[in-house]
Each structure stands twice: as structure tokens, then as C-alpha cells.
Protein backbone atom coordinates (compact mmCIF):
# COMPACT_ATOMS: atom_id res chain seq x y z
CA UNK A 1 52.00 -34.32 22.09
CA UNK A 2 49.42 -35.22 19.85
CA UNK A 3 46.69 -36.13 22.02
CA UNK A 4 47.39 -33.06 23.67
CA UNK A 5 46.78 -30.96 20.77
CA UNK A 6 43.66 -33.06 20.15
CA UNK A 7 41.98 -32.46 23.87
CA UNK A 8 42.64 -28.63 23.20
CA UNK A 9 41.15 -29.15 19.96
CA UNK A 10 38.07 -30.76 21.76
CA UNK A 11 37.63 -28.47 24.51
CA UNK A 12 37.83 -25.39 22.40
CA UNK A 13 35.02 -26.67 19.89
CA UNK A 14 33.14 -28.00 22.62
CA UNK A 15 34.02 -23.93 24.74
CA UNK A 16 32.42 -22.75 20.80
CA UNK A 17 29.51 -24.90 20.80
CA UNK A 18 28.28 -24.14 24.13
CA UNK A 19 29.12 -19.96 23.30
CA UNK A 20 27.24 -20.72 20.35
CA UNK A 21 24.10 -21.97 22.14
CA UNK A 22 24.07 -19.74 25.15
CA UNK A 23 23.65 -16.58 22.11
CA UNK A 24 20.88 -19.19 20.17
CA UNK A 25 18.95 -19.05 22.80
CA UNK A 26 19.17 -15.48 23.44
CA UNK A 27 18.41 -14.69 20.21
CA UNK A 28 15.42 -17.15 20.07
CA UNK A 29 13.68 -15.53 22.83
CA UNK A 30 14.51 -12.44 21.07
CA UNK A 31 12.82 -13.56 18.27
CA UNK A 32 9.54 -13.78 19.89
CA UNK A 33 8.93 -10.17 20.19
CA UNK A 34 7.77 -10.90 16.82
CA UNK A 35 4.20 -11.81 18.18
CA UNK A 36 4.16 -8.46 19.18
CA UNK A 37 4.93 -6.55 15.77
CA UNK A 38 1.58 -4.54 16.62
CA UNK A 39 2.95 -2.99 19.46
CA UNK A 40 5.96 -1.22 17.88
CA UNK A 41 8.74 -0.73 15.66
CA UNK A 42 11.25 -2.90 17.29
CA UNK A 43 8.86 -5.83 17.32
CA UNK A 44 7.68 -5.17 13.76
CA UNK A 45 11.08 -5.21 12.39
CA UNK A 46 11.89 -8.13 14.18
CA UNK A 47 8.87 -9.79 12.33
CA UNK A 48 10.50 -10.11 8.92
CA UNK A 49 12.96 -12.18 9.60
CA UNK A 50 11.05 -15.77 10.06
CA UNK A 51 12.81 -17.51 7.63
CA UNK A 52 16.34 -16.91 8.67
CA UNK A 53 15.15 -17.43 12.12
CA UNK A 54 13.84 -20.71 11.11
CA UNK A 55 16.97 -21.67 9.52
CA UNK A 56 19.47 -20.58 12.41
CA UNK A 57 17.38 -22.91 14.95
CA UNK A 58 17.33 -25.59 12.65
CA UNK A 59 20.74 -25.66 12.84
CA UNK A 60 20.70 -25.13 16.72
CA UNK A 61 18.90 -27.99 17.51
CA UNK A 62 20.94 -29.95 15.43
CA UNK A 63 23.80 -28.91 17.98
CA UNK A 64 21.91 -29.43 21.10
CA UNK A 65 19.98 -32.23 20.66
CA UNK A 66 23.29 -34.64 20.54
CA UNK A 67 24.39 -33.37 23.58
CA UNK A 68 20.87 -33.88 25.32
CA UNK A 69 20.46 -30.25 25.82
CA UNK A 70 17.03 -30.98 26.20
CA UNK A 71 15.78 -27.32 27.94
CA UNK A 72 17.87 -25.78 25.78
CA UNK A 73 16.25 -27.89 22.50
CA UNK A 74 12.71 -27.56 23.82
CA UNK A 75 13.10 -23.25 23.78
CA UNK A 76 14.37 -23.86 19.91
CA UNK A 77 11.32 -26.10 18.98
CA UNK A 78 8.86 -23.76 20.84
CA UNK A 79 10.43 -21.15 19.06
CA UNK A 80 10.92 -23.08 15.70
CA UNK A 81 7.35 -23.97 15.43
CA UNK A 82 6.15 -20.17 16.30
CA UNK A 83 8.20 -19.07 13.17
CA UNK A 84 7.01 -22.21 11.03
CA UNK A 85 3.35 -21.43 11.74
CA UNK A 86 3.77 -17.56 10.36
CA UNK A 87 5.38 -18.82 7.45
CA UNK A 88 3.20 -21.41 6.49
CA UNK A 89 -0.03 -19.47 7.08
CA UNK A 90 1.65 -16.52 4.82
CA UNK A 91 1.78 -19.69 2.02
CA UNK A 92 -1.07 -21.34 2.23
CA UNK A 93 -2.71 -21.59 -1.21
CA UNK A 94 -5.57 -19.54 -2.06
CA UNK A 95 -8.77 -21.17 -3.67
CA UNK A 96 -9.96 -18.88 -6.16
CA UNK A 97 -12.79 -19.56 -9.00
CA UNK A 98 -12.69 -17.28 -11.70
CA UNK A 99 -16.16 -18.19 -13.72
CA UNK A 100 -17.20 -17.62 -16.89
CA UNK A 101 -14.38 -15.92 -19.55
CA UNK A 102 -11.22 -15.09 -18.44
CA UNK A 103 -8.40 -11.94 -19.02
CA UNK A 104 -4.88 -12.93 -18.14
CA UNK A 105 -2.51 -9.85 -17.76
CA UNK A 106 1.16 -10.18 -16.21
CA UNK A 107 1.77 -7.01 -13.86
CA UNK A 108 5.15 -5.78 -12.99
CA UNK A 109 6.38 -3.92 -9.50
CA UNK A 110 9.86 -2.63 -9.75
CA UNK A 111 11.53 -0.80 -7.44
CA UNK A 112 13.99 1.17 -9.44
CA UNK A 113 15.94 2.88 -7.16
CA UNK A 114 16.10 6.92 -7.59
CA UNK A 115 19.68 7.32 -8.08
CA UNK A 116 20.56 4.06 -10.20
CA UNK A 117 21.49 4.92 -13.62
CA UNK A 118 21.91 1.31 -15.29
CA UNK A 119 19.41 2.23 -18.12
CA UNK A 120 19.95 0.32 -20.86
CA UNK A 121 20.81 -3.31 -18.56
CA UNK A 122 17.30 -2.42 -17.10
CA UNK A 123 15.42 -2.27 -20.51
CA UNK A 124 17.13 -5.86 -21.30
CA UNK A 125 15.72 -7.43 -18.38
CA UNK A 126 12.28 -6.21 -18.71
CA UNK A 127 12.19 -7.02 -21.66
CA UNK A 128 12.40 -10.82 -20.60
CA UNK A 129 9.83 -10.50 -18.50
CA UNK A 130 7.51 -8.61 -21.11
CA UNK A 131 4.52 -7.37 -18.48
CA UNK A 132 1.20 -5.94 -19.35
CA UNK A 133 1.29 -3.81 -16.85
CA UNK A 134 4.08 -2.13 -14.97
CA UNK A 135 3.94 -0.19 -11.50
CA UNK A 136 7.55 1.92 -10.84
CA UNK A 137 8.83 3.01 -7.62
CA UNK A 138 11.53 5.70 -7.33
CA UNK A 139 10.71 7.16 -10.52
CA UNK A 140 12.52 9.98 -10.94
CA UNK A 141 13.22 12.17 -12.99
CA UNK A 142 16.07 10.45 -14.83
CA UNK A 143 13.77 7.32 -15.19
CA UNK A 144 11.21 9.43 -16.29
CA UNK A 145 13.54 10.73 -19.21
CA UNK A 146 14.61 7.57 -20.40
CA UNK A 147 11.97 5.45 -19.90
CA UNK A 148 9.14 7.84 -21.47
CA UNK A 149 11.05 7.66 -24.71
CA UNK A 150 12.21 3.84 -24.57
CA UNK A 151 9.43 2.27 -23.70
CA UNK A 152 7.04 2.42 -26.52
CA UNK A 153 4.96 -0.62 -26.64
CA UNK A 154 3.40 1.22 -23.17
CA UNK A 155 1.47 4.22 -24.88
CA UNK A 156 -0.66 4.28 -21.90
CA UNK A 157 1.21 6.47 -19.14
CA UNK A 158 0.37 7.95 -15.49
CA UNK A 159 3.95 9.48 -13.98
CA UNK A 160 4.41 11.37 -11.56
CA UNK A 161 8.47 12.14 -11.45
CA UNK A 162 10.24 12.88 -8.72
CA UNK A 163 13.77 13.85 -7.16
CA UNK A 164 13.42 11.84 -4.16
CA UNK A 165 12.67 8.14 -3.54
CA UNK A 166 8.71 8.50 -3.82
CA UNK A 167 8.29 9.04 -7.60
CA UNK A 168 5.76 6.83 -8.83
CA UNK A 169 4.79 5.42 -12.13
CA UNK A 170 2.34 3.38 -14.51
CA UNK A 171 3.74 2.25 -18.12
CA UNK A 172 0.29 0.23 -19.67
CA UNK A 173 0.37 -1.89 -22.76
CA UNK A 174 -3.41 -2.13 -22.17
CA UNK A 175 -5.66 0.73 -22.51
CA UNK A 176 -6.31 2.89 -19.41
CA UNK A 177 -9.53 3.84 -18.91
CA UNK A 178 -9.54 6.01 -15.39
CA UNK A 179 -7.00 7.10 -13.82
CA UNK A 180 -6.05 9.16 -10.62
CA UNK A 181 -3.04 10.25 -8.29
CA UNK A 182 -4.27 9.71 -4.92
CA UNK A 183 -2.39 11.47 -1.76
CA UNK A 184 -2.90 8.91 0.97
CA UNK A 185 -0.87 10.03 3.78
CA UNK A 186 1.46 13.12 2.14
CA UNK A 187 1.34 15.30 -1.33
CA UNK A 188 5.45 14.10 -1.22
CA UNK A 189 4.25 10.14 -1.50
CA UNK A 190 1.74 9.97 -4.13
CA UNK A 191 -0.25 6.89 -5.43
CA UNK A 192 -1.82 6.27 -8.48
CA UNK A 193 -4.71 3.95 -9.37
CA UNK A 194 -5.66 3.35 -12.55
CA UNK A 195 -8.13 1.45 -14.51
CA UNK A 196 -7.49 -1.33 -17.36
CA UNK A 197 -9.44 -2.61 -20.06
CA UNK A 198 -8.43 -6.06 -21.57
CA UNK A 199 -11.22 -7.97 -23.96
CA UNK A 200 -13.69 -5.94 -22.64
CA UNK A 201 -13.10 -6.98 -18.96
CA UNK A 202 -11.86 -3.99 -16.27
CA UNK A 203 -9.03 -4.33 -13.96
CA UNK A 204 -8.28 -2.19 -10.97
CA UNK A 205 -4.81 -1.17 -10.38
CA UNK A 206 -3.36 0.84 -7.51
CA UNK A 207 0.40 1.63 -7.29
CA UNK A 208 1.80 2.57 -4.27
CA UNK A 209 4.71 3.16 -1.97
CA UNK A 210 4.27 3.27 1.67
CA UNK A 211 7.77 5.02 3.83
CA UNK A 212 9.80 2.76 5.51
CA UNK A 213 9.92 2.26 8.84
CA UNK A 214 13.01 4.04 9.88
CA UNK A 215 11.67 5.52 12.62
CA UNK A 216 8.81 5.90 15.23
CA UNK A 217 6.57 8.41 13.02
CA UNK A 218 7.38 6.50 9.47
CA UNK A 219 6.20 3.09 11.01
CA UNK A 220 2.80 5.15 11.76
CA UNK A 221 2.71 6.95 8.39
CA UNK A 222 3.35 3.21 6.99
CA UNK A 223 0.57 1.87 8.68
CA UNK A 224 -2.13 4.33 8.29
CA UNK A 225 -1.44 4.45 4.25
CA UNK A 226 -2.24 0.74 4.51
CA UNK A 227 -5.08 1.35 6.04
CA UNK A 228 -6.33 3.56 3.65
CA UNK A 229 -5.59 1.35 0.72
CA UNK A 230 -7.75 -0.87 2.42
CA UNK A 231 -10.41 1.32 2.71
CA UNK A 232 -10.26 1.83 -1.06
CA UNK A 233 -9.94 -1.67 -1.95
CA UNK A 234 -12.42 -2.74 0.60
CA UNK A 235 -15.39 -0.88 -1.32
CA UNK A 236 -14.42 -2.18 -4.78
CA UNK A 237 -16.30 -4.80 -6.33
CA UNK A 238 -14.38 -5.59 -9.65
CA UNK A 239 -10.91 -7.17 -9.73
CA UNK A 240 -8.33 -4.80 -7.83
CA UNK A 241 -4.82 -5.57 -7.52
CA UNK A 242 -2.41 -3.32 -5.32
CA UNK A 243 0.97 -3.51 -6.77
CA UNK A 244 4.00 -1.75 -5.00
CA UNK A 245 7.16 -1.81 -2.36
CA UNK A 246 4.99 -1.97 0.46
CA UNK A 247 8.05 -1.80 2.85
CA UNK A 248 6.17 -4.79 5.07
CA UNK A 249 6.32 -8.60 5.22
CA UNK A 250 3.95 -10.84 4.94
CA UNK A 251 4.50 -12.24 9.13
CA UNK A 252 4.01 -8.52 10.41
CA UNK A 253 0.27 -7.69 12.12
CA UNK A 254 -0.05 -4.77 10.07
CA UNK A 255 0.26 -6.47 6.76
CA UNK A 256 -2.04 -9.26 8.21
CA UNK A 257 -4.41 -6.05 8.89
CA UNK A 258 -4.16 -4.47 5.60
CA UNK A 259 -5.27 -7.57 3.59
CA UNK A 260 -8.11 -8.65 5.92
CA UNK A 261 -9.28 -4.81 6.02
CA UNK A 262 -9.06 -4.10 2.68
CA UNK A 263 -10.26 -8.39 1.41
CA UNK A 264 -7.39 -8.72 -0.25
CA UNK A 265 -4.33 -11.74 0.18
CA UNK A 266 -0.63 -12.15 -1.08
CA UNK A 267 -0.31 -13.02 -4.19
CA UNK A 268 2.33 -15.26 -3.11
CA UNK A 269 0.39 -17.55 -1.52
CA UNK A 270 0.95 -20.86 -3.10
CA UNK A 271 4.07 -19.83 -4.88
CA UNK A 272 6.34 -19.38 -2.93
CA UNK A 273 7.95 -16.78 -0.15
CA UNK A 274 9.96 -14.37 -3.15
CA UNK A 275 11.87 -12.50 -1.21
CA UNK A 276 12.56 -9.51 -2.90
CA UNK A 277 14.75 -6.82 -1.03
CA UNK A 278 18.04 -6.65 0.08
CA UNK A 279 18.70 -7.49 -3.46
CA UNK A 280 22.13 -7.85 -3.10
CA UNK A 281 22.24 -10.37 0.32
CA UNK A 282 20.66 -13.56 -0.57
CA UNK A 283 20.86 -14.24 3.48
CA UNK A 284 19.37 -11.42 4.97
CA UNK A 285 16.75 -10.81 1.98
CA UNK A 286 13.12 -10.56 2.92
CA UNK A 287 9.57 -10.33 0.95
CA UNK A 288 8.64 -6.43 0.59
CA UNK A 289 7.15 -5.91 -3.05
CA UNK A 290 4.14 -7.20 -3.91
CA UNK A 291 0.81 -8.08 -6.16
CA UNK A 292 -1.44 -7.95 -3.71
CA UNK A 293 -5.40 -9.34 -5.14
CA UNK A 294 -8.81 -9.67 -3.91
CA UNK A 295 -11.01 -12.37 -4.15
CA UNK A 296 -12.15 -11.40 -8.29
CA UNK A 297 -8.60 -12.26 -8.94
CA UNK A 298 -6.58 -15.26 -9.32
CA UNK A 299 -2.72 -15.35 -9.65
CA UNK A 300 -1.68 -18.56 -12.01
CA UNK A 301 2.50 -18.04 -11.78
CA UNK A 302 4.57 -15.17 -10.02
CA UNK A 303 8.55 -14.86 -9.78
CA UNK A 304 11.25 -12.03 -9.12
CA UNK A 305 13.62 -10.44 -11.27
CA UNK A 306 16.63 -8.70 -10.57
CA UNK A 307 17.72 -4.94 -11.37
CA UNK A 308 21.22 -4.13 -12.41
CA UNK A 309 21.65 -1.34 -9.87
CA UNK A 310 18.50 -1.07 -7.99
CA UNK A 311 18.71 -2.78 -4.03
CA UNK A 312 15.31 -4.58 -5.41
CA UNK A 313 14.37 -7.33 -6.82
CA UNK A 314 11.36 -6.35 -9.50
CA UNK A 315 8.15 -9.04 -8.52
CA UNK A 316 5.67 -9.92 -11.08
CA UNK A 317 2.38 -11.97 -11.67
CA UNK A 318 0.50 -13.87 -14.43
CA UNK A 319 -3.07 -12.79 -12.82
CA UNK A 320 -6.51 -13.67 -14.42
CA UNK A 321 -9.92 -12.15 -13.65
């Protein structure tokens, strides 16, 4: 009776294995439209997902490769290594000489989420982070309320409030020299850039927030107001820094676009992949929010923080310049 039980056992893990692999490899051929996040939403979205690609044929090849599943192995190591390239060329480490005196400033892109209403737990954790500089997305107009009276060791201010998710903010510790909202794509998604003065030495920050791309004329909108940052950024000569939920990852074409257009990289490069958004699903979470630099720039330490309430994580960066 027992060995009975045990060969039904056998064949019914062995009946899950193989039902395991047959849906592996369709989703690793899946996975591949990725190389073609240019061509349209589908592909892009499929883009962000490297890493937990690279972790689900990890642990398909450690299935099939014990059971000489050879074909089957070779399509997850093609695949595995297409995924593994992306990701490492997202984190290769930047060289970057900053001569002569330096400014240090930590910057600060949150993501606050319109409707959350966890005030006070939000003050706490910023105030563990303790940024320079700080870029809000989904400002509105309850954020505006408290944090306007709150936050007082920011006396330097650019808001612009609103009751839907594309209120945008600046809070400054340093002194802000220029400033301007700037209308990229639509009046309804504003961005600001602003201008900072630290020992003398000017730093250019532009906040932003890009849509989402829910749908076939939001992934357009998304890309073109990349686009235009880098056509802002491109013509800059100081140090510029673009801080913001960008609503992109770092694998997708149009990001790789946007930083090559505009001479910028990922501040993440060399520290790590950060992911920052779903906040709440460690699994499924992906790299969205950034501090984005050119070349006058360097980034010495970056993390995440989370937001009681908000479906971000905030991102932040040491940066000298």
C-alpha cells in the first residue's frame, strides 16, 4: 500500500514538474518581446520585469537540467542571459571626476500618493532621511496644506497643488535661485525646474512626472515628455539632475533613449537596482523613481525609503558636483 501511495506521489510531482516547464518556457519566449519595448506598449511593459524573469529561470533550469531537458535548458539560458545582459548594463558603474571643490546635496523623490492621508508617519520618516532637496509627486492639495506649514527648515518653495495625481512640488533647504513650471506635454502635468545655490556652486533641478502607460496614447504622451526633458537637459552645461516617478525602467528603449538624448545616466548605476514601486509587493516591485544626473554630477550613496500609505517607495541620493 505504501509503495503505491509513493509511485502516485512520484508521478504526480513528476505530472507538476513537467506542467511547470511546459508554462516556463512559454513564458520565457514571452519574455523576449522585451527586445522589442520600442515597438509598443505590450513589449514595453513586458520590459520591467528582468529581474523576476531572471529569478523564475534560475529556478527553471534548476528543474530541467537534472532531468537532461537539454532543449528545454538551452531556451532558459538563451533567455537567462538576454535578461542578465539588460540588467547588468543598467548597473554598470559610472566613472565620474568631479575636479576642483566640491557641493554635496542629498535630493529626495517621493511619490506621495494624492489620496494618502498618513501625515504625521510621513514627516517621521523624512525626517530620517533629512534631504537637501525634495521633489513631490501627487501633491495635492491636502499635502500642500500640511506640508507648507510643517515643513519649515524648507523656506524655499515651488508648488503647484493639485486634485488629481499630477500635483507637483519642490521643498528646498538651499536657496533657489530660478525657478519655472514648465508644461511639457499638458497644462494638467506640470514640471518644475528650479535652480540651487550651495557654497556658491549652482545645481540644476527638474521635477517631473511623466503618465503612466495605461494605455496606447499615455505610453506616447510618456515618451514624448522624455524626450523633451532631454532636450532641456541636453543643452545644459552645469550640473542637472532630473528627479521624479518617471513611470519607466531602466531595461525599457525609451528610458535607454531619454538618458542618451538628453547625456544623462541612472543614478543607480553602481548601487544597486532600488526598486521602488509596487511598494507594497516586494516580488513584483520594479525601479520607477529616480535621480537621474549628467556627466557634471556624481552620485556617492543612494537608497529607498518607504511611505506609510503611499504605493511608493521615496528614492534619494547623496550627489556632489
Amino acid at each position: 500500500m505504501l509503495s503505491k501511495i509513493n509511485t502516485v506521489v512520484a508521478m504526480l510531482i513528476r505530472l507538476l514538474r513537467d506542467f511547470y516547464l511546459r508554462w516556463c518556457v512559454v513564458g520565457a519566449i514571452v519574455s523576449l518581446g522585451a527586445l522589442f519595448s520600442s515597438q509598443h506598449l505590450v513589449f514595453d511593459l513586458i520590459s520591467h520585469f528582468r529581474v523576476q524573469y531572471i529569478v523564475l529561470l534560475l529556478m527553471a533550469i534548476c528543474l530541467a537540467l537534472p532531468k537532461k531537458r537539454f532543449v528545454i535548458t538551452a531556451i532558459f539560458v538563451v533567455c537567462l542571459s538576454i535578461h542578465g545582459f539588460e540588467v547588468y548594463r543598467s548597473q554598470a558603474a559610472a566613472d565620474v571626476l568631479i575636479e576642483d571643490q566640491r557641493a554635496a546635496v542629498k535630493v529626495m523623490s517621493s511619490n506621495l500618493l494624492a489620496h494618502n492621508s498618513d501625515y504625521g508617519t510621513y514627516i517621521k520618516q523624512l525626517n530620517e532621511v533629512a534631504p537637501d532637496v525634495l521633489v513631490f509627486q501627487e501633491y495635492s492639495l491636502g499635502w500642500d496644506n500640511f506640508l507648507s506649514k510643517e515643513l519649515v527648515d524648507y523656506p524655499y518653495r515651488v508648488t503647484v497643488p493639485l486634485d488629481h495625481p499630477f500635483g507637483i512640488a519642490v521643498y528646498s533647504k538651499l536657496e533657489i535661485v530660478e525657478d519655472r513650471i514648465v508644461n511639457l506635454m499638458s497644462k494638467g502635468r506640470p514640471s518644475i525646474q528650479v535652480v540651487v545655490e550651495k557654497n556658491g556652486k549652482q545645481l540644476n533641478v527638474f521635477g517631473t512626472h511623466p503618465p503612466p502607460p495605461v494605455s496606447n496614447e499615455l505610453y506616447w504622451e510618456r515618451n514624448q515628455h522624455l524626450l523633451r526633458i532631454a532636450e532641456i537637459t541636453e543643452v545644459i552645461d552645469g550640473p542637472m539632475i532630473v528627479v521624479g516617478d518617471l513611470n519607466v525602467t531602466p531595461w525599457s528603449h525609451h528610458f535607454r533613449e531619454f538618458v542618451k538624448a538628453g547625456k544623462l545616466r541612472d543614478g543607480r548605476r553602481g548601487h544597486g537596482i532600488l526598486p521602488t514601486w509596487p511598494a507594497q509587493s516586494a516580488l513584483l516591485r520594479i525601479p520607477i523613481d529616480y535621480v537621474v544626473v549628467n556627466d557634471s554630477v556624481n552620485v556617492t550613496s543612494m537608497d529607498t525609503s518607504g511611505i506609510i500609505g503611499s504605493d511608493h517607495r521615496a528614492i534619494w541620493a547623496e550627489v556632489e558636483f
